[in-house]
PDB file of N, CA and C in Angstrom:
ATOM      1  N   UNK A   1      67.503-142.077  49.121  1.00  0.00           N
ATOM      2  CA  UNK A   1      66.813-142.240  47.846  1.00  0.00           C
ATOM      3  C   UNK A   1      66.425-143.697  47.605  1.00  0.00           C
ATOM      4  N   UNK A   2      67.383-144.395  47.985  1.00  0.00           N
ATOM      5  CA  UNK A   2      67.282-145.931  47.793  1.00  0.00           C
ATOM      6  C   UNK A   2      65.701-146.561  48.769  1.00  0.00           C
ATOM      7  N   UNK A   3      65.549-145.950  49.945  1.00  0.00           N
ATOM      8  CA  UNK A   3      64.399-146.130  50.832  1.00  0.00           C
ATOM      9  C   UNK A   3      63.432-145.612  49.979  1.00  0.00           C
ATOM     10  N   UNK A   4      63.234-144.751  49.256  1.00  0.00           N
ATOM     11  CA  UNK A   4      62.157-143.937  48.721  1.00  0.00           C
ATOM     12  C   UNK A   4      61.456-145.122  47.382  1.00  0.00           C
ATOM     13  N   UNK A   5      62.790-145.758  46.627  1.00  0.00           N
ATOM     14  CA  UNK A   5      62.490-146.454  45.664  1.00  0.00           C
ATOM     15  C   UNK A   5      62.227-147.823  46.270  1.00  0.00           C
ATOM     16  N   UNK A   6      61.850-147.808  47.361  1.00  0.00           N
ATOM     17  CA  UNK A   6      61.754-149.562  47.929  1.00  0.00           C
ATOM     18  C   UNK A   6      60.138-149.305  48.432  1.00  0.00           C
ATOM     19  N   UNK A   7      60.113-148.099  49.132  1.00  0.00           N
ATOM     20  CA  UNK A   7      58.552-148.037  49.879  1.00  0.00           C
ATOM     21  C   UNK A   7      57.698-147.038  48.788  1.00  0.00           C
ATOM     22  N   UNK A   8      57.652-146.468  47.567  1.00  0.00           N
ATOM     23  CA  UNK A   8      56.955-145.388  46.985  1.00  0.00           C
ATOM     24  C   UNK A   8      56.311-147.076  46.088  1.00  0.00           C
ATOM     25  N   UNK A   9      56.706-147.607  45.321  1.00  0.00           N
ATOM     26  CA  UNK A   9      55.664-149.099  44.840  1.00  0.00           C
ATOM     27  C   UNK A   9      54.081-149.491  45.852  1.00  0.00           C
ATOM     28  N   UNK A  10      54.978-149.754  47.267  1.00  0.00           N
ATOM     29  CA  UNK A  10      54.134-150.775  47.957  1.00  0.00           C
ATOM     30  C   UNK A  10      52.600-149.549  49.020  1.00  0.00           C
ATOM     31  N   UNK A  11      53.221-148.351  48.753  1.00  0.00           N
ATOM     32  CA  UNK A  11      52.487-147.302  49.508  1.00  0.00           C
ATOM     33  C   UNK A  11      51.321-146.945  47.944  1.00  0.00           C
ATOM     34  N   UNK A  12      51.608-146.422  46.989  1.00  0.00           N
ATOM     35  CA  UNK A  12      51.183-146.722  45.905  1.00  0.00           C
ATOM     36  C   UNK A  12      49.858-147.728  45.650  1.00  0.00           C
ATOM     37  N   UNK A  13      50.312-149.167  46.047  1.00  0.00           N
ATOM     38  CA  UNK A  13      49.489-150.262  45.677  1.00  0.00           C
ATOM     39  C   UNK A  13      48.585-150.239  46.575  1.00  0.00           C
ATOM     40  N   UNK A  14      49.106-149.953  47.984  1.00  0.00           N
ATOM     41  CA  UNK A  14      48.018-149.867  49.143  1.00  0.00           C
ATOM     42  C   UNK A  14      47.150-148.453  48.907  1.00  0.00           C
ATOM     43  N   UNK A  15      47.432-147.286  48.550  1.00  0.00           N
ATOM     44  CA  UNK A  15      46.520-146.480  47.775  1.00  0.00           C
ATOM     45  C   UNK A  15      45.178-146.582  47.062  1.00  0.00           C
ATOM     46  N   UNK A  16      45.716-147.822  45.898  1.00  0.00           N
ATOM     47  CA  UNK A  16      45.162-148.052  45.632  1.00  0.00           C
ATOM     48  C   UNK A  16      43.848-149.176  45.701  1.00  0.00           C
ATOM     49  N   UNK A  17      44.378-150.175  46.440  1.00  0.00           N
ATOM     50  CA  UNK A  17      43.597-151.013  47.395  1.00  0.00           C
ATOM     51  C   UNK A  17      42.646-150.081  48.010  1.00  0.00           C
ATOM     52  N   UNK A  18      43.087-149.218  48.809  1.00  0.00           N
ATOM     53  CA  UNK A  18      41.816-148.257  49.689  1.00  0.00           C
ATOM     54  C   UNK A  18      41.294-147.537  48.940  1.00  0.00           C
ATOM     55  N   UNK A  19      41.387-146.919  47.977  1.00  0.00           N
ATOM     56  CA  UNK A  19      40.591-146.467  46.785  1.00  0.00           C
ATOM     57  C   UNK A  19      39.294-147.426  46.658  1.00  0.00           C
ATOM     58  N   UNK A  20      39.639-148.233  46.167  1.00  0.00           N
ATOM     59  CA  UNK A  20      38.852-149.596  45.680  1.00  0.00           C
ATOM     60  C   UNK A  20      37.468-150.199  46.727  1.00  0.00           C
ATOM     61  N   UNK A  21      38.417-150.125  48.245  1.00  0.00           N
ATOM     62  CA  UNK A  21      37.138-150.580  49.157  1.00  0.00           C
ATOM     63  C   UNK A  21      36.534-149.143  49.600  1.00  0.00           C
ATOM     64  N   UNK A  22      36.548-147.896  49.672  1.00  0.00           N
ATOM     65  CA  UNK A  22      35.746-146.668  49.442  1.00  0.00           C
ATOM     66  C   UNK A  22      35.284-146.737  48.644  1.00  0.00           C
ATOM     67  N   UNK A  23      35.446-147.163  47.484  1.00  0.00           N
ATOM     68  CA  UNK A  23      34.029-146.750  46.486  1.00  0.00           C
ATOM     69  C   UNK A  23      33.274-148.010  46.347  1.00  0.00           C
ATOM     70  N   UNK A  24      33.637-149.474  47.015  1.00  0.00           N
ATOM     71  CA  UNK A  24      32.755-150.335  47.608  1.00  0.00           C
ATOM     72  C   UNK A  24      31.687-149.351  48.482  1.00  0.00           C
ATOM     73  N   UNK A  25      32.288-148.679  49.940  1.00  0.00           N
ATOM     74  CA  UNK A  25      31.287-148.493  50.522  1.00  0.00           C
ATOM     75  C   UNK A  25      30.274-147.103  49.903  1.00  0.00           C
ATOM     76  N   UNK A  26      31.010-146.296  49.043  1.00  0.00           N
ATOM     77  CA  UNK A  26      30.158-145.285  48.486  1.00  0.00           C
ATOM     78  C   UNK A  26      28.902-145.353  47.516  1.00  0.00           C
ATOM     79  N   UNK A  27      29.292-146.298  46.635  1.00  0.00           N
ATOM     80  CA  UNK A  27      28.448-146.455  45.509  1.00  0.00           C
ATOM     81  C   UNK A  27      27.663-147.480  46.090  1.00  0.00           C
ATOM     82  N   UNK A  28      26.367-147.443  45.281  1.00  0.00           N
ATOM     83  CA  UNK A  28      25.270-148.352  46.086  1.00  0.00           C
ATOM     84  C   UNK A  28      25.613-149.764  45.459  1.00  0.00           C
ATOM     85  N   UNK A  29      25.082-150.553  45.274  1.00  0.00           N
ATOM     86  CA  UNK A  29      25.004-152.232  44.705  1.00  0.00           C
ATOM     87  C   UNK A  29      24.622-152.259  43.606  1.00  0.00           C
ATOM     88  N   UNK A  30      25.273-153.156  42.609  1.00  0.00           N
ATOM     89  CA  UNK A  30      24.149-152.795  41.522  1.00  0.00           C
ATOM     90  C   UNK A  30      23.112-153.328  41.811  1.00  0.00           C
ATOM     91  N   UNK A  31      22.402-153.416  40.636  1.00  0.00           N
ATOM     92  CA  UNK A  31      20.985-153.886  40.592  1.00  0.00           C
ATOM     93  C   UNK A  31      21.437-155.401  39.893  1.00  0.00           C
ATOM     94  N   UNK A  32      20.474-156.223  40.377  1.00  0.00           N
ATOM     95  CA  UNK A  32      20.773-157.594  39.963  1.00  0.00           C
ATOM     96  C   UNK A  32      20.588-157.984  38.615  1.00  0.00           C
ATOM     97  N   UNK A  33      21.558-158.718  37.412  1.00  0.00           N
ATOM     98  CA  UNK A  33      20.883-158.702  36.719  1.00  0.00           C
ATOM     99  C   UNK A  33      20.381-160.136  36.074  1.00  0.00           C
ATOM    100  N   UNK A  34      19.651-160.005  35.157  1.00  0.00           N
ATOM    101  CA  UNK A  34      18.689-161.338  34.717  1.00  0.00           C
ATOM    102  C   UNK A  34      19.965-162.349  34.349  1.00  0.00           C
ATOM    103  N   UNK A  35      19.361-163.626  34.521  1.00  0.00           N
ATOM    104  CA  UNK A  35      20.127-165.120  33.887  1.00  0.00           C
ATOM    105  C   UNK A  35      20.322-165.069  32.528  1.00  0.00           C
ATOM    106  N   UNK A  36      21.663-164.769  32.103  1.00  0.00           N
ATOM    107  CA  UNK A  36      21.783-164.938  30.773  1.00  0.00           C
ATOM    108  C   UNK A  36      21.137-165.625  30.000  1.00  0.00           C
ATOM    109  N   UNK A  37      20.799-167.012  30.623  1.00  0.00           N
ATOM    110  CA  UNK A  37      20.305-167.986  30.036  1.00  0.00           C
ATOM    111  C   UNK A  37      19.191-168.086  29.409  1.00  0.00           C
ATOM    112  N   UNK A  38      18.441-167.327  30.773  1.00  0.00           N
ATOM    113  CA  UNK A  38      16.697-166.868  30.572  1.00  0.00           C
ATOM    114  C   UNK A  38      16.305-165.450  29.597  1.00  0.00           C
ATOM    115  N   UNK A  39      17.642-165.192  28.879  1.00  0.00           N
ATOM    116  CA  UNK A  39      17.514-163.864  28.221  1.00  0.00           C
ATOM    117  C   UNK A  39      17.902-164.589  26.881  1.00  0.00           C
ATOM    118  N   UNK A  40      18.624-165.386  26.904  1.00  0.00           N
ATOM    119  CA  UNK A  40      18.717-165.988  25.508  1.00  0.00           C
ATOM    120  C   UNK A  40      16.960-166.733  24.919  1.00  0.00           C
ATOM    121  N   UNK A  41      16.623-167.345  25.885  1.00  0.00           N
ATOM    122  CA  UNK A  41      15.982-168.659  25.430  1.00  0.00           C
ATOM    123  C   UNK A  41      13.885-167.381  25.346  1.00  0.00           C
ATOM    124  N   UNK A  42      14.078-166.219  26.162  1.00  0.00           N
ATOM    125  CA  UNK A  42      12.907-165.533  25.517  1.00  0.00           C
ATOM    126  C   UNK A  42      12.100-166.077  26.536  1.00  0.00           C
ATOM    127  N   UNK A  43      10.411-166.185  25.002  1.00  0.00           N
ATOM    128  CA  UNK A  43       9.658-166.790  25.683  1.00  0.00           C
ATOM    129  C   UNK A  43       9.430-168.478  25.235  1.00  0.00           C
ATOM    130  N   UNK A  44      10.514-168.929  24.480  1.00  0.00           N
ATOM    131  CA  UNK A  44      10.561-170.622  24.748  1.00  0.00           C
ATOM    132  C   UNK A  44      10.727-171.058  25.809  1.00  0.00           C
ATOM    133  N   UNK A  45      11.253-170.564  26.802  1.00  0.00           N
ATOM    134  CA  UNK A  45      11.463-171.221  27.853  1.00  0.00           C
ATOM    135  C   UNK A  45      10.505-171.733  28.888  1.00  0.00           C
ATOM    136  N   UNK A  46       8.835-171.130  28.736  1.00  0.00           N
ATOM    137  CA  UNK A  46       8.206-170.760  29.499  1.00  0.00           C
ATOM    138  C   UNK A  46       7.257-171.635  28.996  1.00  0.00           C
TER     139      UNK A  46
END
């Protein structure tokens, strides 16, 4: 039991790690988005 409570945490975390880089490779990229900056300032900036 004592083995179970030492490796069920670290098997767990690595779970979840590979979770994480699969739906890296599943889901596409987002889409890029605009410069905050250039979304504040409009068309003054221009």
């Amino acid at each position: 039991m004592a083995v179970l409570a030492v490796l069920i945490p670290p098997l767990m975390l690595g779970v979840i790690l590979m979770l994480g880089r699969y739906e890296d490779f599943v889901l596409p990229p987002a889409p890029p988005e605009a410069d905050p900056s250039e979304a504040r300032l409009g068309s003054l900036g221009r």
